[in-house]
PDB file of N, CA and C in Angstrom:
ATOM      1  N   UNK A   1       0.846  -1.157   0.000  1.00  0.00           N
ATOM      2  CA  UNK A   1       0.000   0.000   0.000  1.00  0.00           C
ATOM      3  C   UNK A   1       0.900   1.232   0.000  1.00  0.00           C
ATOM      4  N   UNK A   2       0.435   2.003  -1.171  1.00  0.00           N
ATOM      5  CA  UNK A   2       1.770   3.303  -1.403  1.00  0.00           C
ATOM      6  C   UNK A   2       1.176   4.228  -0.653  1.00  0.00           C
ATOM      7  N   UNK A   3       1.218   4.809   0.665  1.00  0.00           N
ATOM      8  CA  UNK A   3       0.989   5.717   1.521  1.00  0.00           C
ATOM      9  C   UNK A   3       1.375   7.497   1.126  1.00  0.00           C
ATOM     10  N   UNK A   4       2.680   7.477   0.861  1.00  0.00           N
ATOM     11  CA  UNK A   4       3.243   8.438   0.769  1.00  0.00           C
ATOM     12  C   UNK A   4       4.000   8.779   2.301  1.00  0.00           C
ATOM     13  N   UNK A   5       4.448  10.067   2.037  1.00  0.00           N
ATOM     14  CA  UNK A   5       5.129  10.603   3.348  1.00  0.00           C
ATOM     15  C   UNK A   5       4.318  10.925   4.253  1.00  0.00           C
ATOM     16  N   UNK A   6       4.011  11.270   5.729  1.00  0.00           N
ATOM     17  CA  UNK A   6       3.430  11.466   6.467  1.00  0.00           C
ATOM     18  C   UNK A   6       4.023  12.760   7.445  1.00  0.00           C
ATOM     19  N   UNK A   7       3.140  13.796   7.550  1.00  0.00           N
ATOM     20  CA  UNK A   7       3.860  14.367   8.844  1.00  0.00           C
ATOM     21  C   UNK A   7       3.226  13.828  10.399  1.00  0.00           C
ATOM     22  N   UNK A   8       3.734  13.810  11.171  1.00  0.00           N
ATOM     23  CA  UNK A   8       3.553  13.345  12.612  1.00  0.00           C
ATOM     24  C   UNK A   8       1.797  13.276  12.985  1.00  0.00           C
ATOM     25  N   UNK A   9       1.430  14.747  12.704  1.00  0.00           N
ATOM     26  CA  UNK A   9       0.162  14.986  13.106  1.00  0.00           C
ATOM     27  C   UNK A   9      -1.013  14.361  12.038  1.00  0.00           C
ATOM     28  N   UNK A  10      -0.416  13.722  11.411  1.00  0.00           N
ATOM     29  CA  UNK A  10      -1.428  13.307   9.954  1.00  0.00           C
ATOM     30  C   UNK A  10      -1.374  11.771  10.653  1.00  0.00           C
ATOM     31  N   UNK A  11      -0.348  10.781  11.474  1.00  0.00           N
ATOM     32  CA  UNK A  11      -0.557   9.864  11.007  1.00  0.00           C
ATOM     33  C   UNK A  11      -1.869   9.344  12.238  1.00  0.00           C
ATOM     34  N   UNK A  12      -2.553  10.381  13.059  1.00  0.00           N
ATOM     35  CA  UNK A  12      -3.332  10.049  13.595  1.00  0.00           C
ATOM     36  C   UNK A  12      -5.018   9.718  13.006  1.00  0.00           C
ATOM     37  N   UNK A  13      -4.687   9.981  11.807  1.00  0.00           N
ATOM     38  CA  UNK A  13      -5.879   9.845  10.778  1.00  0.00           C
ATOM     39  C   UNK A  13      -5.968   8.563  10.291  1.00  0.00           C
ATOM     40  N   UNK A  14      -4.422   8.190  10.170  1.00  0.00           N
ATOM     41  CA  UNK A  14      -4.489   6.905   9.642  1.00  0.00           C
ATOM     42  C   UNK A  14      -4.564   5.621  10.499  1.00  0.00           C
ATOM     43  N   UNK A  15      -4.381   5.920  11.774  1.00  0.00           N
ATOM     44  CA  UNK A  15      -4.609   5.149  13.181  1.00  0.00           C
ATOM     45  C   UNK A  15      -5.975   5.014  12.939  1.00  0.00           C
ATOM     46  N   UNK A  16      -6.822   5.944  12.981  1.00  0.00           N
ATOM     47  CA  UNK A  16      -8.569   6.117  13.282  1.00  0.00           C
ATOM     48  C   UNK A  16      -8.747   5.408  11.587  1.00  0.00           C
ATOM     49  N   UNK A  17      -8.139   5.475  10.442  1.00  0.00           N
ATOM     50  CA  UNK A  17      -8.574   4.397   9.373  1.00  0.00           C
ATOM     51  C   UNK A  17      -8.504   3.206   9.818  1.00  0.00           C
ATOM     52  N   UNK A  18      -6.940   2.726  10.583  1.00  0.00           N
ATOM     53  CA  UNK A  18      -6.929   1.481  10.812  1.00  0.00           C
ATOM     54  C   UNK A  18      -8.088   0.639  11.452  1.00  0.00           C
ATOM     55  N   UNK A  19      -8.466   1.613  12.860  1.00  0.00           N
ATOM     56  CA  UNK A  19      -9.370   1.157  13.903  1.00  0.00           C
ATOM     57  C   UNK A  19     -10.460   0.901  12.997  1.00  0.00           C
ATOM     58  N   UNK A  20     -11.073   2.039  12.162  1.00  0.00           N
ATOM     59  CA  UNK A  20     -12.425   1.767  11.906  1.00  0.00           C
ATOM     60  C   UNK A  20     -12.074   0.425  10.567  1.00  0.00           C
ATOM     61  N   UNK A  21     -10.901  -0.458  10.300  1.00  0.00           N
ATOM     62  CA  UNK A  21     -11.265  -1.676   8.859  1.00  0.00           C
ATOM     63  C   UNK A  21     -11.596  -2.292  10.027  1.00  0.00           C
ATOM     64  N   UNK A  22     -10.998  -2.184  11.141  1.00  0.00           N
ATOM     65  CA  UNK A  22     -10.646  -3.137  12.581  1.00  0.00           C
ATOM     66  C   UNK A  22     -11.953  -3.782  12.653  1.00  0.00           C
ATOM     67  N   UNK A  23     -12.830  -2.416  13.098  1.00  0.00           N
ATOM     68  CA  UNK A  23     -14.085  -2.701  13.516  1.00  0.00           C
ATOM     69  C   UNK A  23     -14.582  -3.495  12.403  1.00  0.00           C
ATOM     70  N   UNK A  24     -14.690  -3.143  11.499  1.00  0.00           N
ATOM     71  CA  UNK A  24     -14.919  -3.873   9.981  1.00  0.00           C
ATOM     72  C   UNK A  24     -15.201  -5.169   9.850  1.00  0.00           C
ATOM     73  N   UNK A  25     -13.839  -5.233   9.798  1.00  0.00           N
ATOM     74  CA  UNK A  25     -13.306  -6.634  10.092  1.00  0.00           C
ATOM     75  C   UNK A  25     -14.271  -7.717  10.938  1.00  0.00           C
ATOM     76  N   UNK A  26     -14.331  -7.083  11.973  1.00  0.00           N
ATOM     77  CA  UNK A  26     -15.188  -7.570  13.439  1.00  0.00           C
ATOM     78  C   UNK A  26     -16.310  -7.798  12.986  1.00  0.00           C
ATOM     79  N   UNK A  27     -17.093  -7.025  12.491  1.00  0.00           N
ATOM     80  CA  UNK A  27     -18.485  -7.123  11.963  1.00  0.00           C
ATOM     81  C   UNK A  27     -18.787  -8.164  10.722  1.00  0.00           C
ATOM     82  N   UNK A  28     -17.480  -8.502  10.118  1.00  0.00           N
ATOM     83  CA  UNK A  28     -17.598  -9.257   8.902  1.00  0.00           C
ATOM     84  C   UNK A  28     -17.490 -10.556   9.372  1.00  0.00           C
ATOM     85  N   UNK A  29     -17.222 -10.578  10.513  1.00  0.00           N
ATOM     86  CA  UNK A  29     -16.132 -11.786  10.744  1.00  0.00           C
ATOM     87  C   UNK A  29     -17.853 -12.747  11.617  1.00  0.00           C
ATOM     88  N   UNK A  30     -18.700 -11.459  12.272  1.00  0.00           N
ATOM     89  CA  UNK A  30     -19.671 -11.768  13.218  1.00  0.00           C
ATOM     90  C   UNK A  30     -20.572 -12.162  11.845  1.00  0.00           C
ATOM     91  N   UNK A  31     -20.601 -11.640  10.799  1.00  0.00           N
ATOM     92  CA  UNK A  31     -21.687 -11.943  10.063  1.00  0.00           C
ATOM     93  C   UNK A  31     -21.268 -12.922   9.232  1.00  0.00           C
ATOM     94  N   UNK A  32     -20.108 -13.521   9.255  1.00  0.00           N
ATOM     95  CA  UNK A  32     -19.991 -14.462   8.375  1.00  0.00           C
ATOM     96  C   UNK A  32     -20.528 -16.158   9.238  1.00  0.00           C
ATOM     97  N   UNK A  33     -20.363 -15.820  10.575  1.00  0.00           N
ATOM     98  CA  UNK A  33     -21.095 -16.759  11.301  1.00  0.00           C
ATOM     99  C   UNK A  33     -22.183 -16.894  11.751  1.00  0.00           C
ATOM    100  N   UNK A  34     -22.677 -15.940  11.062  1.00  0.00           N
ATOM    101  CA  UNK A  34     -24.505 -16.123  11.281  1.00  0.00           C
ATOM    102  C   UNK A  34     -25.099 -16.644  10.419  1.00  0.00           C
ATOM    103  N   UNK A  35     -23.976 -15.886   9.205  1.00  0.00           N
ATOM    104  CA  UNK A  35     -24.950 -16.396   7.683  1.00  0.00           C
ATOM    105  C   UNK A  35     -24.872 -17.767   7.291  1.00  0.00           C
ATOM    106  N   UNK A  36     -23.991 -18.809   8.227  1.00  0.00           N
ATOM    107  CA  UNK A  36     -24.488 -20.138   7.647  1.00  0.00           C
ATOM    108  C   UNK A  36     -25.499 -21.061   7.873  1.00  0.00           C
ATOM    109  N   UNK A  37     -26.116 -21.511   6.976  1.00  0.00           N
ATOM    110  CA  UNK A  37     -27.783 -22.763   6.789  1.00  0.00           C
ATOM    111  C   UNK A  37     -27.420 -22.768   8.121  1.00  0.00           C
ATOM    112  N   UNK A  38     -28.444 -23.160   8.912  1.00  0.00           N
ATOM    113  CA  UNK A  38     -28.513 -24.738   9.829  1.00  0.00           C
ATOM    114  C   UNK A  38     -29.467 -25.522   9.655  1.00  0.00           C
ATOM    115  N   UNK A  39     -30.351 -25.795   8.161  1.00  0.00           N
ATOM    116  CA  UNK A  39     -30.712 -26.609   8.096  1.00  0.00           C
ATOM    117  C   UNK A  39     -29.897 -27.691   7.455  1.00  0.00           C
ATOM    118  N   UNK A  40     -29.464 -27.178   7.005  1.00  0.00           N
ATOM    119  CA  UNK A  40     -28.705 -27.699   5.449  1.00  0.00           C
ATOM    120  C   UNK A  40     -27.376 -28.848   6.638  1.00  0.00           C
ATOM    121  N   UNK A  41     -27.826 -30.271   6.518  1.00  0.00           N
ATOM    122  CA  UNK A  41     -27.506 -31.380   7.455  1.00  0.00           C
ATOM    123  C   UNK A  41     -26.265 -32.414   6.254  1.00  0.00           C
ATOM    124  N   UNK A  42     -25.616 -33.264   6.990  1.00  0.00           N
ATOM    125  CA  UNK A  42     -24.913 -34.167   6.623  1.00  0.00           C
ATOM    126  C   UNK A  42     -23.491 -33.748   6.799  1.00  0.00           C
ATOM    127  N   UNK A  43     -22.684 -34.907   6.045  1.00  0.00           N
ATOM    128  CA  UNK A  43     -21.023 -34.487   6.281  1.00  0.00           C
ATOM    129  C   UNK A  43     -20.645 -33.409   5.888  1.00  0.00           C
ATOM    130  N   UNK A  44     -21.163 -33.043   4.323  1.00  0.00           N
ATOM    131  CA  UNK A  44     -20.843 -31.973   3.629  1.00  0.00           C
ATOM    132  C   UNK A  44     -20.843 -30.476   4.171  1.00  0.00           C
ATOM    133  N   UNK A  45     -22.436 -30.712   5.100  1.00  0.00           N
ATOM    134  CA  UNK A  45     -22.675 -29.556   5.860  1.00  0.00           C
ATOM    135  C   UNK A  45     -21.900 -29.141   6.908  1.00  0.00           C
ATOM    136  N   UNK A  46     -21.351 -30.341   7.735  1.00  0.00           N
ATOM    137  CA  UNK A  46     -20.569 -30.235   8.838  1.00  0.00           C
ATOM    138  C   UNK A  46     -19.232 -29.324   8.209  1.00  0.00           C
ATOM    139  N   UNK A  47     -18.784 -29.929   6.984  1.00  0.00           N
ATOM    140  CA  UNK A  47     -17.536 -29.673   6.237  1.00  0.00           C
ATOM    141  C   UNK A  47     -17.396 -28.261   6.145  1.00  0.00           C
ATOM    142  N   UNK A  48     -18.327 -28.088   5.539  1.00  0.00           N
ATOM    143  CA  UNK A  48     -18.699 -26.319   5.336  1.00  0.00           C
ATOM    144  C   UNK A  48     -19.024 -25.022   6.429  1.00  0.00           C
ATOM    145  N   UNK A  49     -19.655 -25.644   7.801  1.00  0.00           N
ATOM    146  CA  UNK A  49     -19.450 -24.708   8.405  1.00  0.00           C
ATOM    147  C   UNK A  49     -18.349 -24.958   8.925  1.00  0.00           C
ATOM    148  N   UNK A  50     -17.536 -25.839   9.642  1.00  0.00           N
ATOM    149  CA  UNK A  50     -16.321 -25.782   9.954  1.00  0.00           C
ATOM    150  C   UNK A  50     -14.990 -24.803   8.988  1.00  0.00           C
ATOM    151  N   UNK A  51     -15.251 -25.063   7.614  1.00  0.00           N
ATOM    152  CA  UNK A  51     -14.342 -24.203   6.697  1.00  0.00           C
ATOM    153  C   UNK A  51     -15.101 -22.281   7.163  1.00  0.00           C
ATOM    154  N   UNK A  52     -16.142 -22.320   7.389  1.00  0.00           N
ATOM    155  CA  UNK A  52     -16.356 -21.246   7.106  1.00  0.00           C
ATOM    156  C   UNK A  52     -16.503 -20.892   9.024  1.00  0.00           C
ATOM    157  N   UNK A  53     -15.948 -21.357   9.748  1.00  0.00           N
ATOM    158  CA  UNK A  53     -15.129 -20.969  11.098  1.00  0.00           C
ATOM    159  C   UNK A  53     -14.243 -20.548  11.246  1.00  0.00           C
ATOM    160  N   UNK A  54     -13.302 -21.310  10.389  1.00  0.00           N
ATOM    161  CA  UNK A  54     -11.855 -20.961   9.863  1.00  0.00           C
ATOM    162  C   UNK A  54     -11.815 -19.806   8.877  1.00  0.00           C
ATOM    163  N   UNK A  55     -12.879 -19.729   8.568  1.00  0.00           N
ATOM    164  CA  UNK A  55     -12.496 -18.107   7.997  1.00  0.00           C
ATOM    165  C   UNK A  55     -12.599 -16.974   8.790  1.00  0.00           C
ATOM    166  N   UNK A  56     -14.011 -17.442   9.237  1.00  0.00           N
ATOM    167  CA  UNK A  56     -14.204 -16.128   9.982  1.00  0.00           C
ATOM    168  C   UNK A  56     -13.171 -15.747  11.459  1.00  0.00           C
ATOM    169  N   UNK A  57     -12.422 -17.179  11.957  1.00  0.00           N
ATOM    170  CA  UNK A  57     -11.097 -16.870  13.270  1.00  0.00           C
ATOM    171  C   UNK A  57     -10.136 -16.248  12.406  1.00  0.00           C
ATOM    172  N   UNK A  58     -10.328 -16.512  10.784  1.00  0.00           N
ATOM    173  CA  UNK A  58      -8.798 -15.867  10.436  1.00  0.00           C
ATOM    174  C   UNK A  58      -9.369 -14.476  10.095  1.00  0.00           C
ATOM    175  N   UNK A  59     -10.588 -14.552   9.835  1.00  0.00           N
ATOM    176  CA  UNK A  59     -10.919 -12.609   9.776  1.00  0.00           C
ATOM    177  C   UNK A  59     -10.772 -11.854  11.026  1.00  0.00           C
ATOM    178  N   UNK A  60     -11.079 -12.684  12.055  1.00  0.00           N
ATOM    179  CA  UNK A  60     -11.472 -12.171  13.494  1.00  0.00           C
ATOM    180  C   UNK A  60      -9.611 -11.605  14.022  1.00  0.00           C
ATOM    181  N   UNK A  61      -8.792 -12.188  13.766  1.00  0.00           N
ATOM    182  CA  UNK A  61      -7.152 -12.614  13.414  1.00  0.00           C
ATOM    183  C   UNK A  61      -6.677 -11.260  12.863  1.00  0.00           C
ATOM    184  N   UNK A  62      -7.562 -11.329  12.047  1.00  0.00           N
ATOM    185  CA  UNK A  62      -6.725 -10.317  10.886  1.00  0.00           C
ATOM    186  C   UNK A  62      -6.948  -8.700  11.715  1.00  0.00           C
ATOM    187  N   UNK A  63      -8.589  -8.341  11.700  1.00  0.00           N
ATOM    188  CA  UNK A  63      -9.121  -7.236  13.232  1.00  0.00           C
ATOM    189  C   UNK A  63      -8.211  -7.124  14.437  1.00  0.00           C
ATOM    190  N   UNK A  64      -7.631  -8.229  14.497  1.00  0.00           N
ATOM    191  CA  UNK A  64      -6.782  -8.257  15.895  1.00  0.00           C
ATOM    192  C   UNK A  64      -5.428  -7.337  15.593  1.00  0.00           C
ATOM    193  N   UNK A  65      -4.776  -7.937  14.512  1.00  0.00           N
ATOM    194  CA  UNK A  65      -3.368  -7.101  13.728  1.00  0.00           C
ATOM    195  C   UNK A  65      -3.867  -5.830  13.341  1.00  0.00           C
ATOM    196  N   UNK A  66      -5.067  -5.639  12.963  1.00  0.00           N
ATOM    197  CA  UNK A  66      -4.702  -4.225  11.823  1.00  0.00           C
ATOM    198  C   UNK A  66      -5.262  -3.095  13.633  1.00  0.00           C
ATOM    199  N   UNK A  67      -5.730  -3.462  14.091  1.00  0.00           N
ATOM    200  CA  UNK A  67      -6.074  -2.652  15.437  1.00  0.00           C
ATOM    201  C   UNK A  67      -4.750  -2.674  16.326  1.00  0.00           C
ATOM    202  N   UNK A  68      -4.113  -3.548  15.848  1.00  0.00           N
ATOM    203  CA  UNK A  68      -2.286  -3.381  16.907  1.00  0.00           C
ATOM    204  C   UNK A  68      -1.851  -2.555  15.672  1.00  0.00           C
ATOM    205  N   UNK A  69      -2.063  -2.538  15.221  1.00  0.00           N
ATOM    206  CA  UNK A  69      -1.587  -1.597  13.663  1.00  0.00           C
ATOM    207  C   UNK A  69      -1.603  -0.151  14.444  1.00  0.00           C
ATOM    208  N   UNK A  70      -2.719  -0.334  14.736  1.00  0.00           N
ATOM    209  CA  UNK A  70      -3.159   1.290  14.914  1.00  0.00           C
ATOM    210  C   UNK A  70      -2.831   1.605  16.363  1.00  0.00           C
ATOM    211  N   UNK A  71      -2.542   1.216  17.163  1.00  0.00           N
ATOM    212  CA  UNK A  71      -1.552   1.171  18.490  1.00  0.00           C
ATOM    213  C   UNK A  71      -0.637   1.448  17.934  1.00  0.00           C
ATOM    214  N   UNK A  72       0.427   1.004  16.895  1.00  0.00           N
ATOM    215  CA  UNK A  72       1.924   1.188  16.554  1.00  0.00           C
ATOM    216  C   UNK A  72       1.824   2.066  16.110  1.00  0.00           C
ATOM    217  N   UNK A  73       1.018   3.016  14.980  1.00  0.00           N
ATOM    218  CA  UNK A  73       0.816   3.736  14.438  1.00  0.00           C
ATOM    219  C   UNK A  73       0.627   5.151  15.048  1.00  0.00           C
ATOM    220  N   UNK A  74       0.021   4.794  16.395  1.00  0.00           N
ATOM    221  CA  UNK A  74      -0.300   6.109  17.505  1.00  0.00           C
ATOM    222  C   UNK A  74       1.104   5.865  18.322  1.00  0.00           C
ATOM    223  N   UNK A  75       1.226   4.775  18.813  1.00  0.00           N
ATOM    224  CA  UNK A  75       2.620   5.258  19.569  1.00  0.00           C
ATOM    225  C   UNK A  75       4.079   5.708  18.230  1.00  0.00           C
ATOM    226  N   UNK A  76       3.585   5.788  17.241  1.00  0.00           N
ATOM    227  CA  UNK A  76       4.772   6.029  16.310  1.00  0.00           C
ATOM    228  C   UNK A  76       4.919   7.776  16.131  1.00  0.00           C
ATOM    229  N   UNK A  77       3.442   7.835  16.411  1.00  0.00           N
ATOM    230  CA  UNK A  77       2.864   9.534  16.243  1.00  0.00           C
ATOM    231  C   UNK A  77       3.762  10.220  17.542  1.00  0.00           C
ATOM    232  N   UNK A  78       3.454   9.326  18.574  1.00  0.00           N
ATOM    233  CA  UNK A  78       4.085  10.250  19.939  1.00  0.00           C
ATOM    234  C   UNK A  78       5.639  10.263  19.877  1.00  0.00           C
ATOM    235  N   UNK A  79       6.335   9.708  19.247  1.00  0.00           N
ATOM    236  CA  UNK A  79       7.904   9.550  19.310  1.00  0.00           C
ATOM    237  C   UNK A  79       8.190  10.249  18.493  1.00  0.00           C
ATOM    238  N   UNK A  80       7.531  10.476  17.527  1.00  0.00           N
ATOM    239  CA  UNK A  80       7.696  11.583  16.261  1.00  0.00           C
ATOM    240  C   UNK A  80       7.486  12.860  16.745  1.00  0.00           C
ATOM    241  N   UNK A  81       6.797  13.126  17.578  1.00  0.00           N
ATOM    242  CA  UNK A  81       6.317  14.425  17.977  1.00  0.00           C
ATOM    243  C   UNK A  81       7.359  14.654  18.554  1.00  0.00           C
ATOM    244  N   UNK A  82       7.327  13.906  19.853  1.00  0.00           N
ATOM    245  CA  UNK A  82       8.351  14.199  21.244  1.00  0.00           C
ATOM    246  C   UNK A  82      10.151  14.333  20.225  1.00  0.00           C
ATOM    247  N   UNK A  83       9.764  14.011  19.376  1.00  0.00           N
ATOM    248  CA  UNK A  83      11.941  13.651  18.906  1.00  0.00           C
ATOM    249  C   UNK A  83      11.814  15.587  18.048  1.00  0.00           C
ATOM    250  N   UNK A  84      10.524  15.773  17.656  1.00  0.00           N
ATOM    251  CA  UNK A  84      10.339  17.010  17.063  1.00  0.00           C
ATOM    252  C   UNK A  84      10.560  17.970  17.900  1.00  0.00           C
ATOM    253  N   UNK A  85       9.921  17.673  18.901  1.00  0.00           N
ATOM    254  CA  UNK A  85       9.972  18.714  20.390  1.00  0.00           C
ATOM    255  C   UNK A  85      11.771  19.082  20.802  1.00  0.00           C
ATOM    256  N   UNK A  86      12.039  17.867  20.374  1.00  0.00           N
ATOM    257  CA  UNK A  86      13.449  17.730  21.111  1.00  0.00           C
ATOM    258  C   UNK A  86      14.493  18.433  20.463  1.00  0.00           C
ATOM    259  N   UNK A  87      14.664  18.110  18.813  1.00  0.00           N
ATOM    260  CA  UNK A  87      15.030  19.033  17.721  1.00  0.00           C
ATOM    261  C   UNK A  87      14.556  20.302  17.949  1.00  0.00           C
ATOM    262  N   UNK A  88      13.488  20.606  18.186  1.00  0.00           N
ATOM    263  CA  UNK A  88      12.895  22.147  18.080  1.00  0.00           C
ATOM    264  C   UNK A  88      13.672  22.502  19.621  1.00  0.00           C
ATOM    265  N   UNK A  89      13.997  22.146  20.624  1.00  0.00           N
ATOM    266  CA  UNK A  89      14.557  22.770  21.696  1.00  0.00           C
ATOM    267  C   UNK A  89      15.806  22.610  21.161  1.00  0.00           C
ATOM    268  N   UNK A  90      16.592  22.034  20.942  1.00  0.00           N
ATOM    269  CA  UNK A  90      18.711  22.333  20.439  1.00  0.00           C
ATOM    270  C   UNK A  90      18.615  23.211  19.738  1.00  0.00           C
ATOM    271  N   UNK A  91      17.487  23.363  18.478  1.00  0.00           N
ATOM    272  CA  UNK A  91      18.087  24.393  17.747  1.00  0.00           C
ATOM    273  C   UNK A  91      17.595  25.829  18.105  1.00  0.00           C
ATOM    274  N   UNK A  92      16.756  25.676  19.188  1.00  0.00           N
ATOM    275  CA  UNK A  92      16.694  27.065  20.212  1.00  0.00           C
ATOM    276  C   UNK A  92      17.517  27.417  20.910  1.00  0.00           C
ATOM    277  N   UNK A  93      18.881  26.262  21.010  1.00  0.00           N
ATOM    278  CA  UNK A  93      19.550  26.535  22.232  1.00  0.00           C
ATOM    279  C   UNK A  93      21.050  26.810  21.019  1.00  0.00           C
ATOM    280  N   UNK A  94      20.844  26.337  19.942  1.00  0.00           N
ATOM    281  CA  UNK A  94      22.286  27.144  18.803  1.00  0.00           C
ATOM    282  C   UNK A  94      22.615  27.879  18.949  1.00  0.00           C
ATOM    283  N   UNK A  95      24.002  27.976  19.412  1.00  0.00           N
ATOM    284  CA  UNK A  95      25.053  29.799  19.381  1.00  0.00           C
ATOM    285  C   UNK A  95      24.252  29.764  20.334  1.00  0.00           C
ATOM    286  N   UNK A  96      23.863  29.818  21.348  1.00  0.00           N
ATOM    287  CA  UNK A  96      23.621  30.040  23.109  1.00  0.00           C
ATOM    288  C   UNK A  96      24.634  29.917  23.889  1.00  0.00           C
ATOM    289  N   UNK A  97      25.317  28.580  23.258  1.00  0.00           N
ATOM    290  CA  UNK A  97      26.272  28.304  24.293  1.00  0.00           C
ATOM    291  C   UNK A  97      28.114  28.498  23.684  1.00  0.00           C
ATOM    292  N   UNK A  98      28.596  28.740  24.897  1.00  0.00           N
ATOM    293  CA  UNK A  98      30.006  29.002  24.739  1.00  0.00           C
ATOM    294  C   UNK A  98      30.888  28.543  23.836  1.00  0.00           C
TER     295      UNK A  98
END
């Protein structure tokens, strides 16, 4: 995914994108286990909702990463800021000192 450059205060937008596929995710993952038959009986049937368990733990999986996404993404924002803060104080303090 080609993002581009980011400044510090922008990438909190993309945290709140992450969260909301997150939620997404979550909701897809809840509706993919509702939407199967339960009438629909035999091996085949057994076969099929079991495959379609395994999808929806690996969707439920996937909500789990892209929402730590967006944790890394916010604590990436605060280190960026604070290292900005930090730069912006030395070069206040240039030719100050002896």
């Amino acid at each position: 995914m080609d993002m581009g450059t980011f400044l510090p205060g922008e990438l909190s937008g993309v945290a709140a994108r992450l969260d909301r596929s997150a939620q997404r995710l979550e909701v897809c993952a809840a509706q993919v286990r509702v939407a199967t038959a339960t009438t629909w009986r035999g091996g085949a049937a057994d076969l099929h909702r079991d495959r379609v368990t395994g999808h929806a733990d690996d969707i439920t999986t996937l909500a789990s990463r892209v929402r730590e996404s967006a944790r890394l993404v916010r604590e990436l924002q605060a280190v960026a800021e604070s290292r900005l803060r930090l730069i912006g104080d030395v070069d206040l303090t240039v030719g100050l000192l002896p």
